[in-house]
Protein backbone atom coordinates (compact mmCIF):
# COMPACT_ATOMS: atom_id res chain seq x y z
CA UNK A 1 100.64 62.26 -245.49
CA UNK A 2 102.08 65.92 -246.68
CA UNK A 3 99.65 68.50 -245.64
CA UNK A 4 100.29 71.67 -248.00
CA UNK A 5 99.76 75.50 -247.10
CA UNK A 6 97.22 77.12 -249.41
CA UNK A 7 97.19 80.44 -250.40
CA UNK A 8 93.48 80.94 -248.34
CA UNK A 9 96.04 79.84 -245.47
CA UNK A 10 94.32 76.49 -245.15
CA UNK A 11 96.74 73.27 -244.97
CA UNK A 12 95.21 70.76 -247.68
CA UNK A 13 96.55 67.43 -248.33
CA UNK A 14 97.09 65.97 -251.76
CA UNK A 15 94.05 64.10 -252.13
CA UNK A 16 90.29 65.61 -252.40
CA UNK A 17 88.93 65.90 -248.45
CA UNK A 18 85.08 65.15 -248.53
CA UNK A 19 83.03 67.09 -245.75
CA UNK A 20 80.27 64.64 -244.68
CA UNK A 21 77.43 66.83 -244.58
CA UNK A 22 74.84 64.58 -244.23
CA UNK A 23 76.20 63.89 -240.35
CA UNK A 24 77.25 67.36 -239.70
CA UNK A 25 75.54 69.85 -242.23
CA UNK A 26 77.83 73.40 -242.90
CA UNK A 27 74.66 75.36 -242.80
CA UNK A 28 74.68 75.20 -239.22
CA UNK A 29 78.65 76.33 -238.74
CA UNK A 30 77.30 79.86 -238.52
CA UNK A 31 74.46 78.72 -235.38
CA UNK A 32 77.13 77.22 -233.96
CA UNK A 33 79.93 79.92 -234.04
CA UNK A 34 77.32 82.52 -232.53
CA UNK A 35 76.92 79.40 -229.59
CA UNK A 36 80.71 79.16 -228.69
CA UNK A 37 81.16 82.68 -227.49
CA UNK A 38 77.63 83.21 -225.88
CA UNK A 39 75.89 79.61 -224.99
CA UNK A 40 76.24 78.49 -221.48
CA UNK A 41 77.26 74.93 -222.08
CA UNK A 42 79.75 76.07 -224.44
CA UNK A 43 81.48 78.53 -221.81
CA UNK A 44 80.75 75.90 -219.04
CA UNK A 45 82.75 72.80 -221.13
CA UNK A 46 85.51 75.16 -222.06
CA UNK A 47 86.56 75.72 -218.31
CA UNK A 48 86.36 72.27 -217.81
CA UNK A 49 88.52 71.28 -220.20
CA UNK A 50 90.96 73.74 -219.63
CA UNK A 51 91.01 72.81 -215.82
CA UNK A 52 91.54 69.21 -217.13
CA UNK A 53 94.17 70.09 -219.24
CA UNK A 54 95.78 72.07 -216.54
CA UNK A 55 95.71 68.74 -214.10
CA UNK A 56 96.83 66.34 -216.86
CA UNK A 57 99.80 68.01 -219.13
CA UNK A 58 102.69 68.96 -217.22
CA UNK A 59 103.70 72.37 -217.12
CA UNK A 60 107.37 71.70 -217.02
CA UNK A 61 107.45 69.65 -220.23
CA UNK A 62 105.65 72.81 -222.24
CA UNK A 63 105.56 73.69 -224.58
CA UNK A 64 103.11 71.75 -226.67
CA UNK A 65 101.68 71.08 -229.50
CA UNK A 66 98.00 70.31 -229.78
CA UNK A 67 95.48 69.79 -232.20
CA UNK A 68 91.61 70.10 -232.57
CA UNK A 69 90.14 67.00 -234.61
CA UNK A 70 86.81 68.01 -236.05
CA UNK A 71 86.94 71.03 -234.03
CA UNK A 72 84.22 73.16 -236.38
CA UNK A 73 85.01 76.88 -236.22
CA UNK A 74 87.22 76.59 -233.58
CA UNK A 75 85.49 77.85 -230.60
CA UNK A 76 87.86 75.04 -227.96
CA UNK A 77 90.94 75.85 -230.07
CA UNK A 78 90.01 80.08 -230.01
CA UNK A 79 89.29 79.28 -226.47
CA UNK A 80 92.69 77.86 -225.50
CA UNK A 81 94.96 79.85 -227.77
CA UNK A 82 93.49 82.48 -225.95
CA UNK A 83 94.19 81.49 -222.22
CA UNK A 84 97.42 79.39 -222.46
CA UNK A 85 99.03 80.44 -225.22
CA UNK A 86 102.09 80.96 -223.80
CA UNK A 87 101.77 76.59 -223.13
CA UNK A 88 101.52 76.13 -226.71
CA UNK A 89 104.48 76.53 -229.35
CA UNK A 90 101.67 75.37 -232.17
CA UNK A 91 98.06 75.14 -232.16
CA UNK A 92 96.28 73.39 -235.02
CA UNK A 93 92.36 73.32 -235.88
CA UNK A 94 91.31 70.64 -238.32
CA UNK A 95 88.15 69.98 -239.92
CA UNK A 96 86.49 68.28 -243.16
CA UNK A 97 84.71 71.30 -244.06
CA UNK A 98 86.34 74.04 -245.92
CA UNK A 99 83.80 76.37 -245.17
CA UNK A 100 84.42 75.97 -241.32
CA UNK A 101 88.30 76.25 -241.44
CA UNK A 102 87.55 79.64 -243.74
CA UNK A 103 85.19 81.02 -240.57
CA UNK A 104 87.60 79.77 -237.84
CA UNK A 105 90.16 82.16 -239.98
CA UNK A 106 89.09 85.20 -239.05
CA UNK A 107 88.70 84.84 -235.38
CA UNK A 108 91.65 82.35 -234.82
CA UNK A 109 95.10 83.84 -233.47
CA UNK A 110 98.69 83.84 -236.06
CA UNK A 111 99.44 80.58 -234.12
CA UNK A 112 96.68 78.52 -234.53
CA UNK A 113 97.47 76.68 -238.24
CA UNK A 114 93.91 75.65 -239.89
CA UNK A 115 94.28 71.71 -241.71
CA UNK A 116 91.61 70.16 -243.99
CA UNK A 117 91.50 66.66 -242.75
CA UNK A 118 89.69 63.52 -242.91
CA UNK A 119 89.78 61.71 -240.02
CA UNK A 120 89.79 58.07 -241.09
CA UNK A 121 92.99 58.55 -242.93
CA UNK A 122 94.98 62.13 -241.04
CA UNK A 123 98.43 60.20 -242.41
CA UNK A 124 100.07 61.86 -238.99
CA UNK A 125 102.58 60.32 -237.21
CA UNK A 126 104.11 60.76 -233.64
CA UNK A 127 103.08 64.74 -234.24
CA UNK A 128 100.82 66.20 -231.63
CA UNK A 129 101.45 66.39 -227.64
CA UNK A 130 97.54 66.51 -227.23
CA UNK A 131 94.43 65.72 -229.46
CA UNK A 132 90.70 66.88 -228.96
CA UNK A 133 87.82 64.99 -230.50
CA UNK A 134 84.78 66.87 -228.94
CA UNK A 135 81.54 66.33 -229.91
CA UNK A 136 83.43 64.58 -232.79
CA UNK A 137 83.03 60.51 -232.51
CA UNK A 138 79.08 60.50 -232.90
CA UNK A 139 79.30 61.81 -236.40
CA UNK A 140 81.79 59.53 -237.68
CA UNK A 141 81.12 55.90 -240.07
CA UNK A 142 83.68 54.32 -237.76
CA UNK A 143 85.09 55.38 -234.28
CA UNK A 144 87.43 52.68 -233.75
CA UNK A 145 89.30 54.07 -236.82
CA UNK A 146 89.07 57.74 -236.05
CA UNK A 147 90.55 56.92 -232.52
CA UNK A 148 93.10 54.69 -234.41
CA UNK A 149 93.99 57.69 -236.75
CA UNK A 150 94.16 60.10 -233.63
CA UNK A 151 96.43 57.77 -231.61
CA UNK A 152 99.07 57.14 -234.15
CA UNK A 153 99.35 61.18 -234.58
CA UNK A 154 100.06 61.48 -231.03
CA UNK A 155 103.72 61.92 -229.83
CA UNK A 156 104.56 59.36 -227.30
CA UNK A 157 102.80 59.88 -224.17
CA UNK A 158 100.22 62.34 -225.88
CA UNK A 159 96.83 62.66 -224.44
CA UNK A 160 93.74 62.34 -226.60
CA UNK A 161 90.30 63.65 -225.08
């Protein structure tokens, strides 16, 4: 699948992406972008991750590429762009909603590209080092398809978590 850069600087792909709102309403993207900075289990995950990242990709092989999957308004993806940049030659946040990837904009560094995806059909292939589905799965009709979807845009030897 193409993904094309809009003038907004969102990438879109050819076909109409449909935010399911009835799993993961937008009203709540501006609760939860106030919560990524300041709420402890937000701050608390985010080290952990990055300390897992840390243990499993290896430094000598950066750098990476790395994708978040239904990552909202981008607090893991602001997170990480800010700490190991220098580990990342592109950074990608990807979401259903429009109105999330238009938030994440304005607080996301140059590097981090914004995509408009659906995850049960992303059309990637053999593109990302690393994938992040957090607090994603739960929300989803089917799992086993999202994870499919997720695999198959790894490169080989990519990590999904």
């Amino acid at each position: 699948m193409t993904y094309e850069r809009c003038s907004d600087g969102i990438h879109r792909p050819a076909t109409q992406v449909q935010h399911r709102n009835e799993e993961y309403d937008q009203s709540g993207f501006s609760i939860l972008w106030a919560m990524q900075d300041q709420h402890f289990w937000y701050r608390g995950r985010h080290r952990f991750l990055l300390a897992a990242l840390d243990r499993t990709l290896p430094h000598e092989t950066a750098p990476w590429t790395g994708v978040d999957l239904g990552g909202g308004v981008g607090g893991w993806i602001r997170y990480l762009a800010d700490r190991r940049a220098d580990l990342f030659r592109t950074l990608a946040l990807a979401d259903s909603s429009e109105s999330a990837l238009r938030m994440a904009g304005a607080a996301l560094p140059p590097l981090v590209d914004r995509y408009q995806i659906d995850l049960m059909n992303l059309g990637w292939q053999n593109q990302w080092d690393c994938a992040f589905l957090l607090d994603v799965i739960e929300h989803l009709p089917d799992d086993v398809q999202a994870m499919r979807e997720a695999t198959q845009a790894l490169k080989p030897g990519g990590i999904c978590s």
